[in-house]
N, C-alpha and C. Protein backbone atom coordinates (compact mmCIF):
# COMPACT_ATOMS: atom_id res chain seq x y z
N UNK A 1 -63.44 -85.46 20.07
CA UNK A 1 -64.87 -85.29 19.92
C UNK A 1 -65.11 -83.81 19.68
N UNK A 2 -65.89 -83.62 18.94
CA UNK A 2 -66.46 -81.72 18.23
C UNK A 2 -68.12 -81.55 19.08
N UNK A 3 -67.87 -80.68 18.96
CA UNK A 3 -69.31 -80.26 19.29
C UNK A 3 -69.48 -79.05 17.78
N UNK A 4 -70.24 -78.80 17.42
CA UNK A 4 -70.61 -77.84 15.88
C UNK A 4 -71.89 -77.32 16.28
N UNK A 5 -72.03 -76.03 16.06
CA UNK A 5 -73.25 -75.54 16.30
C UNK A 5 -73.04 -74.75 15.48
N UNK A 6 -74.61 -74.57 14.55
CA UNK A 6 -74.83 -73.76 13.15
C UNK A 6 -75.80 -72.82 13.50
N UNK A 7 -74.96 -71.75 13.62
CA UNK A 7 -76.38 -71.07 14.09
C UNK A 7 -76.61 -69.64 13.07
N UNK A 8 -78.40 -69.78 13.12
CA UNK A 8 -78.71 -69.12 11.54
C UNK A 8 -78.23 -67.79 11.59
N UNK A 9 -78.00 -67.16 10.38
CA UNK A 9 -77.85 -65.95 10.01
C UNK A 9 -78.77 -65.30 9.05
N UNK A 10 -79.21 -66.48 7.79
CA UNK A 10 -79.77 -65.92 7.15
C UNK A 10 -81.02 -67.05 6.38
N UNK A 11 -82.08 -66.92 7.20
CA UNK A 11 -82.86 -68.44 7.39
C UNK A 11 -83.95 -68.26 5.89
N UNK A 12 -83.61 -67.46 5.29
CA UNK A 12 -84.60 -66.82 3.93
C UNK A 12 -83.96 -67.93 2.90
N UNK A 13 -82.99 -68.32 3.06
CA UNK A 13 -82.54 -70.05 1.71
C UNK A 13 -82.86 -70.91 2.73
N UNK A 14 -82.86 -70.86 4.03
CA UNK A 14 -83.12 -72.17 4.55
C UNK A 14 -83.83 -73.27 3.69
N UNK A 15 -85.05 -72.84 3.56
CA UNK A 15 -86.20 -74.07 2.89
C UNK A 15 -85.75 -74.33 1.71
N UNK A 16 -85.13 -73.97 1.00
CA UNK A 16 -84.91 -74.09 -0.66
C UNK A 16 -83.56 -75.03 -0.61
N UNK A 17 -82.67 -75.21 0.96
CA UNK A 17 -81.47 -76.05 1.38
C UNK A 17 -81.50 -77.27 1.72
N UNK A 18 -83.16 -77.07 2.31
CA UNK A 18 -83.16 -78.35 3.34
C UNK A 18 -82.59 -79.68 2.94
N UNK A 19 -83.34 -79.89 1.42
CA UNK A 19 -83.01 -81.26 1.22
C UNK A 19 -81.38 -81.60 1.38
N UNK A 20 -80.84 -80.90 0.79
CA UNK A 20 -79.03 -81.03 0.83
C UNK A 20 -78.78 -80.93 1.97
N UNK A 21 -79.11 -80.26 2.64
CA UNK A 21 -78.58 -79.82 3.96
C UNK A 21 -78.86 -81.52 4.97
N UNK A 22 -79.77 -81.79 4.77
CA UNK A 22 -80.17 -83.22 5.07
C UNK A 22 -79.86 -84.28 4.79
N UNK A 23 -79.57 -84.15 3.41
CA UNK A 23 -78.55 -85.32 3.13
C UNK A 23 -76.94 -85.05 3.23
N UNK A 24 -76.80 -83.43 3.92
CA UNK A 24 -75.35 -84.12 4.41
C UNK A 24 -75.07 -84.28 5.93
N UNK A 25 -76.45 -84.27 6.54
CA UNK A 25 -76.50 -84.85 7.72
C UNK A 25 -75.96 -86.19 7.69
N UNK A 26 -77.01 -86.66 6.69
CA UNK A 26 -77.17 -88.53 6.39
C UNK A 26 -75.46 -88.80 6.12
N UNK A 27 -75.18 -88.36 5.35
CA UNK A 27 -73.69 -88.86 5.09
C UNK A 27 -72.87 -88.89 6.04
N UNK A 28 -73.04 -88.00 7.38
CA UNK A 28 -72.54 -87.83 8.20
C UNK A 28 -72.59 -89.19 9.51
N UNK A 29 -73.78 -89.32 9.35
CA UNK A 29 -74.38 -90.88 10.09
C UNK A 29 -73.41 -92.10 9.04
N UNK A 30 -73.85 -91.98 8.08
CA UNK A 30 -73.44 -92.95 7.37
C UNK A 30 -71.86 -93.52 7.16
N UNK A 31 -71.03 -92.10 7.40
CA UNK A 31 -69.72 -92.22 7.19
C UNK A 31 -69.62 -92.39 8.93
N UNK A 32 -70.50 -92.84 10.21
CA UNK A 32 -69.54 -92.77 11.45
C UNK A 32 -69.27 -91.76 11.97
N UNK A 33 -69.36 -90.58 11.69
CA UNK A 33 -68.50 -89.39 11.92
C UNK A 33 -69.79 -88.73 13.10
N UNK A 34 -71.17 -88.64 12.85
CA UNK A 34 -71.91 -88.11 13.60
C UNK A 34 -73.11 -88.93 14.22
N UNK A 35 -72.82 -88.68 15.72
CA UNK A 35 -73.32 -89.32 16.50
C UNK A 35 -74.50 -89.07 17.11
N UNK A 36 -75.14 -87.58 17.43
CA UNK A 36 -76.00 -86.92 16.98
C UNK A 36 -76.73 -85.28 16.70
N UNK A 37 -77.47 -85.43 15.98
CA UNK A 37 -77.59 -84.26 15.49
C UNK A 37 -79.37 -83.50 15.95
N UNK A 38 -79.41 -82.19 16.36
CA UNK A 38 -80.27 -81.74 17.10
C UNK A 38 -80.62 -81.00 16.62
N UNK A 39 -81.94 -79.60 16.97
CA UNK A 39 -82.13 -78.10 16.80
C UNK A 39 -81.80 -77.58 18.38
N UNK A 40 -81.51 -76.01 18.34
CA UNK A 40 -81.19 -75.48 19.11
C UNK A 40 -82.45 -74.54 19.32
N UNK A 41 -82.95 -74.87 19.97
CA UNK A 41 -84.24 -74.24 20.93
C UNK A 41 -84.08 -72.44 21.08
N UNK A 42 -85.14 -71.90 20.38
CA UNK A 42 -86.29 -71.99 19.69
C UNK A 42 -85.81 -71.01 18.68
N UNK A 43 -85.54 -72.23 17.74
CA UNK A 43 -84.95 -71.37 16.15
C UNK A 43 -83.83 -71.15 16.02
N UNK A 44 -82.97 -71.42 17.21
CA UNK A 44 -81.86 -70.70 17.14
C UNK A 44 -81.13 -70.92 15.96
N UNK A 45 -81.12 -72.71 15.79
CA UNK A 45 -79.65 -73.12 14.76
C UNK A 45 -79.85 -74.55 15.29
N UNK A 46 -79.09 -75.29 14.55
CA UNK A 46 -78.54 -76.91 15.41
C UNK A 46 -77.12 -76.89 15.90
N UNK A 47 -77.12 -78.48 16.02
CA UNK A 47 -75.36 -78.69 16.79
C UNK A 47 -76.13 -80.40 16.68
N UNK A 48 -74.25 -80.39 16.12
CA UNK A 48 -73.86 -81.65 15.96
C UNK A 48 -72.93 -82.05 16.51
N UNK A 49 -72.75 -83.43 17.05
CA UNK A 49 -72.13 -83.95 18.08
C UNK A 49 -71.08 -85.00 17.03
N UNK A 50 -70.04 -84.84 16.93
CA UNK A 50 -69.19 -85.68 15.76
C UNK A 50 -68.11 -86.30 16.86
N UNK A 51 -67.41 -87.46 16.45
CA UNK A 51 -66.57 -87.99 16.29
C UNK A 51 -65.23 -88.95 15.64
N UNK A 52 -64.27 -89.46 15.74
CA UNK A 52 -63.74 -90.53 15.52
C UNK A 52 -62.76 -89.53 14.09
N UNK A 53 -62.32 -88.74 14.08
CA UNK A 53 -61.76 -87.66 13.08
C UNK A 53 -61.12 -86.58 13.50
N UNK A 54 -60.22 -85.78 12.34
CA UNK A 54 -59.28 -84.84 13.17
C UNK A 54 -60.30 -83.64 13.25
N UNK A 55 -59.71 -82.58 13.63
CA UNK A 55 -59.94 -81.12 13.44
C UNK A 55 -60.37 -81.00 11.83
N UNK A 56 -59.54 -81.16 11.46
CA UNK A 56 -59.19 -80.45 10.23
C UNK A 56 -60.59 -81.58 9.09
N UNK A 57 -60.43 -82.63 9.39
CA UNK A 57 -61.92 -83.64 8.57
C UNK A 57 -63.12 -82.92 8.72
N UNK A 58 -62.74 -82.23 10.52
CA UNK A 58 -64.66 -81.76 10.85
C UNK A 58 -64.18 -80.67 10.18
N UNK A 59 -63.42 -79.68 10.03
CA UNK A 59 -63.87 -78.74 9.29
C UNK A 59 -63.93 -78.55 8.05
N UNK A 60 -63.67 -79.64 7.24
CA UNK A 60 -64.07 -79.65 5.86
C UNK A 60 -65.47 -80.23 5.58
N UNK A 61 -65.87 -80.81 6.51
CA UNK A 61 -67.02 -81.76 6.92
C UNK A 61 -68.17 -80.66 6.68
N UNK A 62 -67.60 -79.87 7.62
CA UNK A 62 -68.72 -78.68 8.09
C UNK A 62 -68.68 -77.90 6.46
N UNK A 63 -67.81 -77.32 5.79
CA UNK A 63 -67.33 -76.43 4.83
C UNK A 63 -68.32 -76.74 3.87
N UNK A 64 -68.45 -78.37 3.66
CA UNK A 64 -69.68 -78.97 2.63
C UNK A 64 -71.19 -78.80 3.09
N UNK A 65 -71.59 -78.60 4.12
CA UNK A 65 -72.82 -78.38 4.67
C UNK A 65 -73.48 -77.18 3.79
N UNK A 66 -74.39 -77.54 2.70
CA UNK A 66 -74.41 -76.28 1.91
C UNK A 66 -75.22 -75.18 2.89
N UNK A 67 -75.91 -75.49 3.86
CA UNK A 67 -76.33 -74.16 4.82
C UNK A 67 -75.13 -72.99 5.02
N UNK A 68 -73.93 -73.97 5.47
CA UNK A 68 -72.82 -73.33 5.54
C UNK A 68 -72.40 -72.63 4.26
N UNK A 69 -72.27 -73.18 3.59
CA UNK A 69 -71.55 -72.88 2.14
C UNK A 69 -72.17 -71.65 1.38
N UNK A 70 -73.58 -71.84 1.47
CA UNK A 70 -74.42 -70.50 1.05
C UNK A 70 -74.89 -69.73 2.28
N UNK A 71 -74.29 -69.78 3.12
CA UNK A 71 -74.36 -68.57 4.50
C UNK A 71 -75.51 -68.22 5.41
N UNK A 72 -76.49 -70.13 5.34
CA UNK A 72 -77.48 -69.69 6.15
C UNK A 72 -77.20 -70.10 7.42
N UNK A 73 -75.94 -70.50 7.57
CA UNK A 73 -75.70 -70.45 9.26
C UNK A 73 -74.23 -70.07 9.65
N UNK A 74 -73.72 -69.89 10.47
CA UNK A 74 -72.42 -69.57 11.09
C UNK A 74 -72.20 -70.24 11.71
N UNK A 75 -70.85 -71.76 11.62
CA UNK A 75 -70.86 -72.71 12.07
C UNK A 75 -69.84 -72.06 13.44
N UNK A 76 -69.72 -73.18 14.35
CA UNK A 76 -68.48 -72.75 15.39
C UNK A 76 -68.41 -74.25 15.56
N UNK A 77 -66.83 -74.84 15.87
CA UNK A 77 -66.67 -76.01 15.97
C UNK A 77 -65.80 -75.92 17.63
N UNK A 78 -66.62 -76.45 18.39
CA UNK A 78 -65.71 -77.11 19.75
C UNK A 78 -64.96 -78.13 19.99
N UNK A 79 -63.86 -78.32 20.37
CA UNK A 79 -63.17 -79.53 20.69
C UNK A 79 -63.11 -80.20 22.16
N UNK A 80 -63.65 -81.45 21.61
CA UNK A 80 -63.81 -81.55 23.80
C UNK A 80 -62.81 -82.76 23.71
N UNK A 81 -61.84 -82.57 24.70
CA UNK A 81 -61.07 -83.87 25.19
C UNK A 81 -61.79 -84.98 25.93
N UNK A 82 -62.51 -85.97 25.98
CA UNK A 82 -63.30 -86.80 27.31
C UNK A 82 -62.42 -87.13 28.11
N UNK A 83 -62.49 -86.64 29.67
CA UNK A 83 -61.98 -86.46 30.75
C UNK A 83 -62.35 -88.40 31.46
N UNK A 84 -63.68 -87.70 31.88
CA UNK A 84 -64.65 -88.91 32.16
C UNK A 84 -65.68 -88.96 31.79
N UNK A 85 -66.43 -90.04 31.25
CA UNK A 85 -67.13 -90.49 30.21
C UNK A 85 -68.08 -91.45 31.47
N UNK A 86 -69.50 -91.67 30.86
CA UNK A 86 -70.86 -92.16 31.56
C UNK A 86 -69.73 -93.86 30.58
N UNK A 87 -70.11 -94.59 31.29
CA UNK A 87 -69.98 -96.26 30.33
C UNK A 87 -70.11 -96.51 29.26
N UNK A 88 -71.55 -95.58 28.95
CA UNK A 88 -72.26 -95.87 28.07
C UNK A 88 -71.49 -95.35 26.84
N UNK A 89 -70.23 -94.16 27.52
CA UNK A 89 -69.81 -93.39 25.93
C UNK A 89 -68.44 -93.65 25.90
N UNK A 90 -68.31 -94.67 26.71
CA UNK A 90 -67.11 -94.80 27.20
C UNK A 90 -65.73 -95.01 25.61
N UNK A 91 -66.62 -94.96 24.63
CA UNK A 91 -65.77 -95.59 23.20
C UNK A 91 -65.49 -93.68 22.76
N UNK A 92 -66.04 -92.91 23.39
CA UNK A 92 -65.42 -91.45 23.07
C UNK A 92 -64.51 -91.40 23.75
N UNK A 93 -63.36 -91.97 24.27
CA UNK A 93 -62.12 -91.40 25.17
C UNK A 93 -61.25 -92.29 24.22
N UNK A 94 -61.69 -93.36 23.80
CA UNK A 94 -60.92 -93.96 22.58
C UNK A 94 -60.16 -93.09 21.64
């Protein structure tokens, strides 16, 4: 499981990104891979919560994010092992 947090650098293309940037959220839902996706309070950036993929998928994953790609954010990707898991997420230790 990843944790990804994009956090802005240079928020002046933001608006002119959004739409792409949004639809590679969607693809992200769509392909399974992201489970969910947030903003980071107040302005900071988002973070996305991914799974079911290697290292190396999320970071090509991320590489296509054109925010990323044209440098309006600075991604960082975390790797969390699930130790112990609520029931409910219990299919992330899978």
């Amino acid at each position: 499981m990843f944790v990804v947090t994009l956090k802005f650098v240079d928020k002046t293309k933001a608006s002119a990104l959004m739409e792409a940037h949004n639809a590679w959220i969607q693809r992200g839902f769509d392909d399974g891979v992201f489970l969910l996706v947030g903003g980071i309070p107040p302005g900071v950036g988002g973070a996305v919560l991914a799974h079911a993929v290697s290292r190396a998928e999320v970071e090509a994953r991320v590489q296509q994010d054109p925010f990323v790609a044209q440098g309006v954010v600075a991604a960082e990707i975390l790797e969390i092992a699930p130790g112990r898991v609520d029931p409910r997420l219990a299919f992330l230790k899978a």
